[in-house]
Structure formats: structure tokens, C-alpha cells
C-alpha atoms as a PDB file:
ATOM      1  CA  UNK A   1       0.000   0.000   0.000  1.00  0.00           C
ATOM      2  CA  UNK A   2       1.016   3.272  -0.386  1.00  0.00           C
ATOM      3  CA  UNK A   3      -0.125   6.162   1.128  1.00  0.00           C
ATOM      4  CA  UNK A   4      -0.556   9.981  -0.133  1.00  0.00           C
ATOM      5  CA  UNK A   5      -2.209  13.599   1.887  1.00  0.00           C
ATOM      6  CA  UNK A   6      -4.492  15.698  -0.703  1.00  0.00           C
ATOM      7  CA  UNK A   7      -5.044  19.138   0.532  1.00  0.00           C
ATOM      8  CA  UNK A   8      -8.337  21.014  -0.277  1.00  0.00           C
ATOM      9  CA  UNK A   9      -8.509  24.333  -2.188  1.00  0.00           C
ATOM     10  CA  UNK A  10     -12.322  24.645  -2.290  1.00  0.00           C
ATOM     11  CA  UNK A  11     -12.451  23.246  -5.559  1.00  0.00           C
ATOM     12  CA  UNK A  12     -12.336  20.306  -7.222  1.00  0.00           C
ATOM     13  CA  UNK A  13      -8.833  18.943  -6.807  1.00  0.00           C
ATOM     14  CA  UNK A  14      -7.494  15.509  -8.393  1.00  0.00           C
ATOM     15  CA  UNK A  15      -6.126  12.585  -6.202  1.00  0.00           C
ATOM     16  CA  UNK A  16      -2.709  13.046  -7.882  1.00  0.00           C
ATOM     17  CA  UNK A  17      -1.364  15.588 -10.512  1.00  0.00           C
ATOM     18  CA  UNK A  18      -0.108  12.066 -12.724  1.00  0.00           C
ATOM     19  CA  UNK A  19      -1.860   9.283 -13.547  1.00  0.00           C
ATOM     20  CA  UNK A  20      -1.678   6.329 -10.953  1.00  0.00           C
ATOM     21  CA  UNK A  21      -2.886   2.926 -12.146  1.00  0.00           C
ATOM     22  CA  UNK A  22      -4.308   1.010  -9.079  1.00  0.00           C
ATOM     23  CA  UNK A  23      -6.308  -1.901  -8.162  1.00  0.00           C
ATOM     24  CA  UNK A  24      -7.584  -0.751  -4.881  1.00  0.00           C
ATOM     25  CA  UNK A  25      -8.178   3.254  -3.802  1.00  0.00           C
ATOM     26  CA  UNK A  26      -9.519   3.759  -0.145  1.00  0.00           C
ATOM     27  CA  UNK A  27     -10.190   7.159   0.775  1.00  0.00           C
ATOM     28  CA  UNK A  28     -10.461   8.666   4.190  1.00  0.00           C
ATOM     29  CA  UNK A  29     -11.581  12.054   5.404  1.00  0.00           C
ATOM     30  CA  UNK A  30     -10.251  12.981   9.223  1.00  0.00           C
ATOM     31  CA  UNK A  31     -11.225  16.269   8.818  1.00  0.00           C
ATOM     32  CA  UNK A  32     -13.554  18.676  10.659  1.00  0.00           C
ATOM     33  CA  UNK A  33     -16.050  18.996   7.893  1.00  0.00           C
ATOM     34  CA  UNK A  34     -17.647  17.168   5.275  1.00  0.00           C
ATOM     35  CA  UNK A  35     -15.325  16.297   2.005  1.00  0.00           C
ATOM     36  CA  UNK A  36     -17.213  15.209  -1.442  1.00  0.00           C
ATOM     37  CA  UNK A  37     -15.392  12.626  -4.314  1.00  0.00           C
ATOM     38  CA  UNK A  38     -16.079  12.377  -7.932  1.00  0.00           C
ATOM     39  CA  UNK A  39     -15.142  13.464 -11.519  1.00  0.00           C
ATOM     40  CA  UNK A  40     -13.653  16.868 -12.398  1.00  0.00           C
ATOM     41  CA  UNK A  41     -17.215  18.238 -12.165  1.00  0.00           C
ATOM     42  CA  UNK A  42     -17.421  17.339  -8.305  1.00  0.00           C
ATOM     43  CA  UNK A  43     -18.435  20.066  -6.176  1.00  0.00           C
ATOM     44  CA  UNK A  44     -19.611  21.188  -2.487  1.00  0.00           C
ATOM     45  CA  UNK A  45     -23.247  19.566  -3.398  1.00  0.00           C
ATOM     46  CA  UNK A  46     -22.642  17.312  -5.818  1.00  0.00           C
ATOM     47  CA  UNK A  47     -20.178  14.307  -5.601  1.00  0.00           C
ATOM     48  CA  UNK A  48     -19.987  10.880  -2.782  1.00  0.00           C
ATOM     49  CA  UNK A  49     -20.067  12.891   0.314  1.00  0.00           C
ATOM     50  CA  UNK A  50     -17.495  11.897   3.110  1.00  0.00           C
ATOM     51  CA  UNK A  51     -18.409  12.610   6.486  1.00  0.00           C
ATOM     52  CA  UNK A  52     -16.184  14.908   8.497  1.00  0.00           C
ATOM     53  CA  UNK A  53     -13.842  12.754  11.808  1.00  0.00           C
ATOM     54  CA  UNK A  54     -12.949   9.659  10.633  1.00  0.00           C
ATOM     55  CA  UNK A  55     -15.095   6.736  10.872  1.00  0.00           C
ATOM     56  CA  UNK A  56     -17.394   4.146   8.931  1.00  0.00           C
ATOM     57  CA  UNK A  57     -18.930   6.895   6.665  1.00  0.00           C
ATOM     58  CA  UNK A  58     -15.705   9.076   6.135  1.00  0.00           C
ATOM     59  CA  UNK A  59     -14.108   6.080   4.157  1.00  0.00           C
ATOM     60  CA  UNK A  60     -14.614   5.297   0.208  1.00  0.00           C
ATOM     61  CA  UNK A  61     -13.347   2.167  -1.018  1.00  0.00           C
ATOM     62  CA  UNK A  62     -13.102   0.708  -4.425  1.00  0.00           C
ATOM     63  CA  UNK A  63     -11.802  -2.545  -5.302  1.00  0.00           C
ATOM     64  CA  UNK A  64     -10.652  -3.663  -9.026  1.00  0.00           C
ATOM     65  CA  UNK A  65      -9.343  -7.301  -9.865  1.00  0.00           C
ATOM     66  CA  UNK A  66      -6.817  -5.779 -12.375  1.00  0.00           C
ATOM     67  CA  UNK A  67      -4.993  -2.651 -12.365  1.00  0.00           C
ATOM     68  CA  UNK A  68      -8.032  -0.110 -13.862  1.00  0.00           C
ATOM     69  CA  UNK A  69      -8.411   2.286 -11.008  1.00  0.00           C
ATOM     70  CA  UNK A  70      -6.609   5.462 -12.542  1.00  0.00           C
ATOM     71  CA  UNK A  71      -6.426   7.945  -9.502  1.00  0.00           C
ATOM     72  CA  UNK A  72      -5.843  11.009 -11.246  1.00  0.00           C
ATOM     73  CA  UNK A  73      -9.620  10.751 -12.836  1.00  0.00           C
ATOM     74  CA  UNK A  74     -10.821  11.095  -9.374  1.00  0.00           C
ATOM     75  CA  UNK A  75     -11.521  14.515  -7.599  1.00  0.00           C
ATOM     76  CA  UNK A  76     -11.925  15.613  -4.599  1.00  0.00           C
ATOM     77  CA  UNK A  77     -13.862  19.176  -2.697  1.00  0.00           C
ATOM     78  CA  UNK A  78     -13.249  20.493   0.748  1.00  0.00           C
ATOM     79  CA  UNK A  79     -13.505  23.033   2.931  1.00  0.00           C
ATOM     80  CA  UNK A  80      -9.739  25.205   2.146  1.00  0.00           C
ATOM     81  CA  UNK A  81      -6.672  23.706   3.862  1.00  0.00           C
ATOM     82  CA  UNK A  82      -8.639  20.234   4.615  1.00  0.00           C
ATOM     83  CA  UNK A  83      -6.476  17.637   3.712  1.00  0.00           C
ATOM     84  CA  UNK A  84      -7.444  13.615   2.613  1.00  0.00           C
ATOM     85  CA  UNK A  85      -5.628  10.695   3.334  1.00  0.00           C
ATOM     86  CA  UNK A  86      -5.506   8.417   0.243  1.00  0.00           C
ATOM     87  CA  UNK A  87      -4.630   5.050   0.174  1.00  0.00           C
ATOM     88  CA  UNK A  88      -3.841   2.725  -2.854  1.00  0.00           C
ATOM     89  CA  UNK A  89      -2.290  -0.508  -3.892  1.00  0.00           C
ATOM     90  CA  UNK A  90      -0.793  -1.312  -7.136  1.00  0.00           C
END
């Protein structure tokens, strides 16, 4: 596994500047307030919202049997400064 931080700008922000082919992406949000995931068109409303402090509903996870999962197509919103912990396995 390897891990990376993404830090929020208010806007949609990718998982990583580079493409990153993975077959298994879990991300976490341990932040104070909520975080939303999706495409480049993610935003404060609209996107897989991930509760704010850790926990069962702060986590996404997505699971591929062969190395499909690119994680630069995924994108991320927060509240300025909040930062994600992402992990994925190759």
C-alpha cells in the first residue's frame, strides 16, 4: 500500500497531478467537515459525500481485480486547507 495527503482548495482537486494505475483506492476524510469525491465536475453539493472525523462513513473504497483504477480521474472538494488521506495498492 502506499499512502498519499491531498489538501483542499475549495475546488475540485485531483487525487494526484499524474496518472496512478491502481487496483484498490480507499479514501479517508479525518477532517472537521464534510469532504465530497467524484469526476472533475465534483463540487460542495454534488459528488460521494465523506463525512467529516474519521469513521465508517468518512471512508470510500473501491476494489478492481486488475490494475483499472486510474487515480488522477478522481476529484476531490473540501472546505480550504482540509487535507485527505488516500490510500492505494498497485
Amino acid at each position: 500500500m502506499n499512502i498519499i495527503q491531498v489538501t483542499q482548495t475549495g475546488s475540485a482537486v485531483p487525487l494526484s497531478a499524474t496518472p496512478i494505475q491502481c487496483r484498490v483506492l480507499i479514501i479517508q476524510n479525518n477532517a472537521a467537515a464534510v469532504a465530497r469525491v467524484g469526476d472533475s465536475t465534483v463540487t460542495a453539493s454534488k459528488g460521494i459525500s465523506l463525512a467529516s472525523g474519521g469513521g465508517a462513513n468518512s471512508i470510500l473504497y473501491i476494489e478492481s481485480p486488475v490494475l483499472s483504477i486510474n487515480i488522477q480521474q478522481y476529484y476531490t472538494v473540501g472546505t480550504n486547507t482540509q487535507v485527505l488521506d488516500v490510500m492505494y495498492e498497485l
